[in-house]
C-alpha atoms as a PDB file:
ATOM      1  CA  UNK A   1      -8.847   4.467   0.435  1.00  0.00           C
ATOM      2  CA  UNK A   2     -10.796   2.220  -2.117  1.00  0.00           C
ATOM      3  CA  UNK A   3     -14.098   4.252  -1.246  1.00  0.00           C
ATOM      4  CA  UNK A   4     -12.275   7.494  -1.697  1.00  0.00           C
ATOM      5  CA  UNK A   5     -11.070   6.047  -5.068  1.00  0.00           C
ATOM      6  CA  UNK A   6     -14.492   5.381  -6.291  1.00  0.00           C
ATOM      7  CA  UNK A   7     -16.093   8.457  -4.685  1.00  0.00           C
ATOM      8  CA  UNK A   8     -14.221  11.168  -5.774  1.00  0.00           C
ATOM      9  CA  UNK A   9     -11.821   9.512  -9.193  1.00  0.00           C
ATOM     10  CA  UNK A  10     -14.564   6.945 -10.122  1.00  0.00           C
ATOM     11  CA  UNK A  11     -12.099   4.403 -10.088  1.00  0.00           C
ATOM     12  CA  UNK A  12     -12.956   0.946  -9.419  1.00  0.00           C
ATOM     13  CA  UNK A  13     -10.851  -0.759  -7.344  1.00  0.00           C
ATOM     14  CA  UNK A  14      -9.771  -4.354  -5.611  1.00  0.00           C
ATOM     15  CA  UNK A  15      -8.396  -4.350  -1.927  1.00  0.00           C
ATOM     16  CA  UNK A  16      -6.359  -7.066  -0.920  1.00  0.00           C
ATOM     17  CA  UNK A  17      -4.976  -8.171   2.618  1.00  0.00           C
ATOM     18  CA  UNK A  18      -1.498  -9.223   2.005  1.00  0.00           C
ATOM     19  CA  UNK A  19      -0.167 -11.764   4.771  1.00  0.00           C
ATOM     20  CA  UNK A  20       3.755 -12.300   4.399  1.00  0.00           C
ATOM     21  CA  UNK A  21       5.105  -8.605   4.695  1.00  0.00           C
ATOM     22  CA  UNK A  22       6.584  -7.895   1.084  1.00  0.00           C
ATOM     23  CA  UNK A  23       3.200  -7.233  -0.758  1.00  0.00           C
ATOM     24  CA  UNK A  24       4.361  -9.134  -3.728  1.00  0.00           C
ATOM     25  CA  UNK A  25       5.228  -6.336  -7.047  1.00  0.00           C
ATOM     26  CA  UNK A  26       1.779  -5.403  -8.150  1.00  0.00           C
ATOM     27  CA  UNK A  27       1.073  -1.795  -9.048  1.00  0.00           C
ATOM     28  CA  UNK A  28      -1.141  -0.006  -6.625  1.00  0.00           C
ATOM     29  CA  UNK A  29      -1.571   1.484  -3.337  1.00  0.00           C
ATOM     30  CA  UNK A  30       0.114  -0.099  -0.773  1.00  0.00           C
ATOM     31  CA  UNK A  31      -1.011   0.353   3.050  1.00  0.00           C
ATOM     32  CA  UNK A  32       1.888  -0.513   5.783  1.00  0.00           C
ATOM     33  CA  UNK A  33       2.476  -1.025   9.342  1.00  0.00           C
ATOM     34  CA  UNK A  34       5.353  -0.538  11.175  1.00  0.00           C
ATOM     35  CA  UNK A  35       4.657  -2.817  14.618  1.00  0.00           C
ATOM     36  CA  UNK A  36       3.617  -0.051  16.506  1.00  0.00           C
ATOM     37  CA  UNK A  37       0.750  -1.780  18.069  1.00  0.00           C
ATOM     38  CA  UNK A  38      -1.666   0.473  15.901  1.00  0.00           C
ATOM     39  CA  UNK A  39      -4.987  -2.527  16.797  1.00  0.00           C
ATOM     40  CA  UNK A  40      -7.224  -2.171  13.255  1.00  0.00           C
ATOM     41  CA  UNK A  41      -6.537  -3.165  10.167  1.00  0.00           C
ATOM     42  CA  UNK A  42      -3.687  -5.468  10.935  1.00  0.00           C
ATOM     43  CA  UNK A  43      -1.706  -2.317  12.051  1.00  0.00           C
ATOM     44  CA  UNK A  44      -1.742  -0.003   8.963  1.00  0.00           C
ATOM     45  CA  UNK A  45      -0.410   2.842   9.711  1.00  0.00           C
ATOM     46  CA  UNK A  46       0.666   4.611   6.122  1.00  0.00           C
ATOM     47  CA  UNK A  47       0.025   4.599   2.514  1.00  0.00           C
ATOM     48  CA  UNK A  48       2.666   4.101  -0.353  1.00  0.00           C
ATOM     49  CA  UNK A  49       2.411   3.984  -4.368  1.00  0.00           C
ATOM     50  CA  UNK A  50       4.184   1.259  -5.704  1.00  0.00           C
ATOM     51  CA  UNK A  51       4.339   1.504  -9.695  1.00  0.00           C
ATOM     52  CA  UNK A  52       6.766  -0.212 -12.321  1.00  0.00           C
ATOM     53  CA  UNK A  53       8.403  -1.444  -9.440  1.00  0.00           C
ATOM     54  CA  UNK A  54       9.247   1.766  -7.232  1.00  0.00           C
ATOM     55  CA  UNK A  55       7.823   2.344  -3.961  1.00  0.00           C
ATOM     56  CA  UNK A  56       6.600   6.488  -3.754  1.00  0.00           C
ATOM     57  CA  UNK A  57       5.786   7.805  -0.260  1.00  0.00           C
ATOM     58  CA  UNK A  58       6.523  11.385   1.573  1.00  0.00           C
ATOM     59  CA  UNK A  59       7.366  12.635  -2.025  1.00  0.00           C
ATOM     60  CA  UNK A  60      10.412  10.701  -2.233  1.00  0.00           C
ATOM     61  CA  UNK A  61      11.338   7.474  -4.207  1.00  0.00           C
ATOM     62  CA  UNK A  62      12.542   4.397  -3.148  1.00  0.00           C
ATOM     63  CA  UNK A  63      13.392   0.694  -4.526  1.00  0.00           C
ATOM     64  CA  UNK A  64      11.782  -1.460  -2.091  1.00  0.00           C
ATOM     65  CA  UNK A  65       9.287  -0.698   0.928  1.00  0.00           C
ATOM     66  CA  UNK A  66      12.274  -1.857   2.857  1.00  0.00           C
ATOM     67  CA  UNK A  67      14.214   1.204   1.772  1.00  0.00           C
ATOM     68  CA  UNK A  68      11.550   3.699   2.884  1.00  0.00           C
ATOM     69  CA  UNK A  69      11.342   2.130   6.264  1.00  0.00           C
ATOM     70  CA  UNK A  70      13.017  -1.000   7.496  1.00  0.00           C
ATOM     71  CA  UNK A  71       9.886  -1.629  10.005  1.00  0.00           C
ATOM     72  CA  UNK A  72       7.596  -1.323   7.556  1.00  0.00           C
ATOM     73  CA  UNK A  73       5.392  -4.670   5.900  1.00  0.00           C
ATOM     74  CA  UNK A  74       2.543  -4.549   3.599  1.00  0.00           C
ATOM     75  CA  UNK A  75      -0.590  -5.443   5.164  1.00  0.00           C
ATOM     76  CA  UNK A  76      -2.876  -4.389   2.262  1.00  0.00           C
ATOM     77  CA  UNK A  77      -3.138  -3.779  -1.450  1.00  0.00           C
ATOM     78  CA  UNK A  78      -5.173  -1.648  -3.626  1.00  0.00           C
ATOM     79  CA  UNK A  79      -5.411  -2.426  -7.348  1.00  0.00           C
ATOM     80  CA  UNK A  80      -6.814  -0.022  -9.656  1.00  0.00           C
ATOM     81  CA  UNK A  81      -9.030  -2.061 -11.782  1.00  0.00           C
ATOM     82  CA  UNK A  82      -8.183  -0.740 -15.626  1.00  0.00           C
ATOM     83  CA  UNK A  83     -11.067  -3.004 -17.455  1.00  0.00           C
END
């Protein structure tokens, strides 16, 4: 996602591995998994936008990754960098 970023938006960007489930309330792309035994990447299996605190996935808006899917915890973060 970061190298698709920078390829084709030239947007730099900063990927983080988030340990902990939540993902903290940083503004970015957020990449989840669910448990499903998916083996790379610590399980990401799905992509979110989080932004001013809402979570955006499927076209639909929700308040917490929680909301979107119970099962779901963030396993990475990708921050746009804006300087």
């Amino acid at each position: 996602m970061a190298d698709y970023l920078k390829r084709i938006w030239e947007y730099d960007s900063e990927v983080q591995t988030i340990a902990g489930g939540a993902g903290g309330v940083a503004d970015g792309i957020i990449g989840v998994a669910d448990g499903g035994g998916m083996k790379f990447y610590d399980g990401l299996c799905h992509y979110m936008y989080r932004h001013g605190g809402k979570i955006y996935s499927w076209g639909r808006e929700f308040t917490s990754v929680a909301e979107a899917d119970a099962k779901y915890q963030v396993v990475r973060l990708i921050k746009i960098k804006t300087a």
